[in-house]
Protein backbone atom coordinates (compact mmCIF):
# COMPACT_ATOMS: atom_id res chain seq x y z
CA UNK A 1 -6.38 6.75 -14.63
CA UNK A 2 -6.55 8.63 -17.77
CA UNK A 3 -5.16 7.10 -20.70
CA UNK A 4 -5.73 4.94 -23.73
CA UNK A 5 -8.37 2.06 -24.23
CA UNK A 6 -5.94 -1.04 -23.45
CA UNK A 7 -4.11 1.00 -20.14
CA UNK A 8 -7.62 2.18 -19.30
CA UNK A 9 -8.65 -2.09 -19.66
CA UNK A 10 -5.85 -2.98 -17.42
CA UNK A 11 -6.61 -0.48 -14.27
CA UNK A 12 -10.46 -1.19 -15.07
CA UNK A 13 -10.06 -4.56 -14.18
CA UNK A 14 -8.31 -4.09 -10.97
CA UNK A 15 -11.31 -1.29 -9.95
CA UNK A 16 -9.90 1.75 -10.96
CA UNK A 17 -12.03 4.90 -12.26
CA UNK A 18 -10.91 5.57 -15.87
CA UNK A 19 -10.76 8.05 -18.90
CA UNK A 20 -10.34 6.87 -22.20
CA UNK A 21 -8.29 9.10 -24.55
CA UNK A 22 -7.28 8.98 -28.03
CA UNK A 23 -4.01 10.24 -27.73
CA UNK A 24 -1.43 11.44 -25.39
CA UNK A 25 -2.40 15.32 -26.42
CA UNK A 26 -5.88 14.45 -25.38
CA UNK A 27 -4.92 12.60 -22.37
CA UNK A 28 -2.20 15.94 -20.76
CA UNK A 29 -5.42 18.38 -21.74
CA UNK A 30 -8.23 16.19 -20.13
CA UNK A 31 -5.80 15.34 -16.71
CA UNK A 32 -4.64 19.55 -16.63
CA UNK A 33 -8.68 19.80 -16.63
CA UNK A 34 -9.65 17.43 -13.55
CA UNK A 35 -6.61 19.18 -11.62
CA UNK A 36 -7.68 22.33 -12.30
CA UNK A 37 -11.14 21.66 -11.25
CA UNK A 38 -9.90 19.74 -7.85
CA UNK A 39 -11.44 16.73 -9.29
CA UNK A 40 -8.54 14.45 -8.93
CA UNK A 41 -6.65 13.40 -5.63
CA UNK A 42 -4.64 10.33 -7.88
CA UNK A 43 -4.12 10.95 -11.11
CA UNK A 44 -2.07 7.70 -12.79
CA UNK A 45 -1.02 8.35 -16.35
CA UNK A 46 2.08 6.94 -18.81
CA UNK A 47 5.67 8.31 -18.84
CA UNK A 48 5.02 9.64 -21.96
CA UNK A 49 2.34 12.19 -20.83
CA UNK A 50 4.02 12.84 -17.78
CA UNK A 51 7.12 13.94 -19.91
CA UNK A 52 4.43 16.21 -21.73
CA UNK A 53 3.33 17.32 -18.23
CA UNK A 54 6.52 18.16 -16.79
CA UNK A 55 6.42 21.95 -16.85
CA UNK A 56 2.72 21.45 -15.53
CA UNK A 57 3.56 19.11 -13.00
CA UNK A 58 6.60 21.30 -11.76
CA UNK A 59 4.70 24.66 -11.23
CA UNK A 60 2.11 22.42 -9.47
CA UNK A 61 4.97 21.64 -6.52
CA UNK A 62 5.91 24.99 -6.70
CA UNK A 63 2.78 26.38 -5.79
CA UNK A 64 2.81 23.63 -2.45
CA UNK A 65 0.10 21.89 -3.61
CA UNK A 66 0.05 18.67 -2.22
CA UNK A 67 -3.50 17.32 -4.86
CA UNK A 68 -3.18 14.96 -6.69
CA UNK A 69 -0.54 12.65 -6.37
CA UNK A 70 0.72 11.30 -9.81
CA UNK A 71 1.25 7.62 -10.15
CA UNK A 72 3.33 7.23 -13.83
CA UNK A 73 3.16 4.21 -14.97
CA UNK A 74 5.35 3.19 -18.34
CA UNK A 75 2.81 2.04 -21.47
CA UNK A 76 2.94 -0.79 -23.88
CA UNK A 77 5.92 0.03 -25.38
CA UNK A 78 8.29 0.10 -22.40
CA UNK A 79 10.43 2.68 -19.34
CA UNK A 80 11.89 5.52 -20.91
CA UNK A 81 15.08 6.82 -19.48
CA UNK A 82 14.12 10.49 -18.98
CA UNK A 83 11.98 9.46 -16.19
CA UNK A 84 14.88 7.64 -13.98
CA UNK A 85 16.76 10.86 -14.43
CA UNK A 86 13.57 12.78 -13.23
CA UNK A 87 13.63 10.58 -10.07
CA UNK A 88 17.28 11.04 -10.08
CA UNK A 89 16.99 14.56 -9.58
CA UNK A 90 14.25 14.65 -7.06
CA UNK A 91 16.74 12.08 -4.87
CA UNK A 92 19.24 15.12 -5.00
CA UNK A 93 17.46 18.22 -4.17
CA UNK A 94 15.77 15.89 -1.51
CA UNK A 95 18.88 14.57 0.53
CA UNK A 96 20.89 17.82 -0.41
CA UNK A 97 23.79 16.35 -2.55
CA UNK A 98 24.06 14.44 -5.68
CA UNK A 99 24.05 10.80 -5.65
CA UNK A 100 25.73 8.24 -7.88
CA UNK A 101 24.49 4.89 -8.36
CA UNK A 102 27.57 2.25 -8.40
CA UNK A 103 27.11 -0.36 -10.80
């Protein structure tokens, strides 16, 4: 998990392996590091620096590689909405058509 002091506290507790950063510039540079370097197979990190990551995380799937798997988790202060429509879109190009959700 990289990711600020009270995130990094939380996954700490349950046993993860963390990196404290000071910000969510720090965190996107330090995680595009340990992928670079093969030194991640999980990487878990906020919505927010996933959003930052998105380009990154794209060409990553692009090039097939399957390393590491990214587990985005929302922070302190709540979901944000671009990443349901990132799942959204995944759904699609996965089953080949677009889906609606009914309310």
């Amino acid at each position: 998990m990289v990711g600020d002091k009270y995130l990094a506290i939380c996954f700490r507790l349950a046993g993860v392996r963390t990196v404290t950063t000071d910000g969510d510039d720090e965190t996107a540079r330090i995680l595009m590091g340990l992928v670079e370097n093969q030194k991640a197979e999980i990487a878990i990190i906020t919505e927010r620096v996933a959003m930052k990551l998105k380009a990154f995380r794209e060409n990553l799937l692009k090039t097939g590689k399957a390393l590491p798997i990214f587990i985005i988790v929302p922070d302190f202060q709540g979901p944000l909405n671009e990443r349901i429509h990132e799942l959204r879109q995944l759904v699609n190009r996965a089953v080949g058509m677009k889906l609606e959700l009914g309310d």
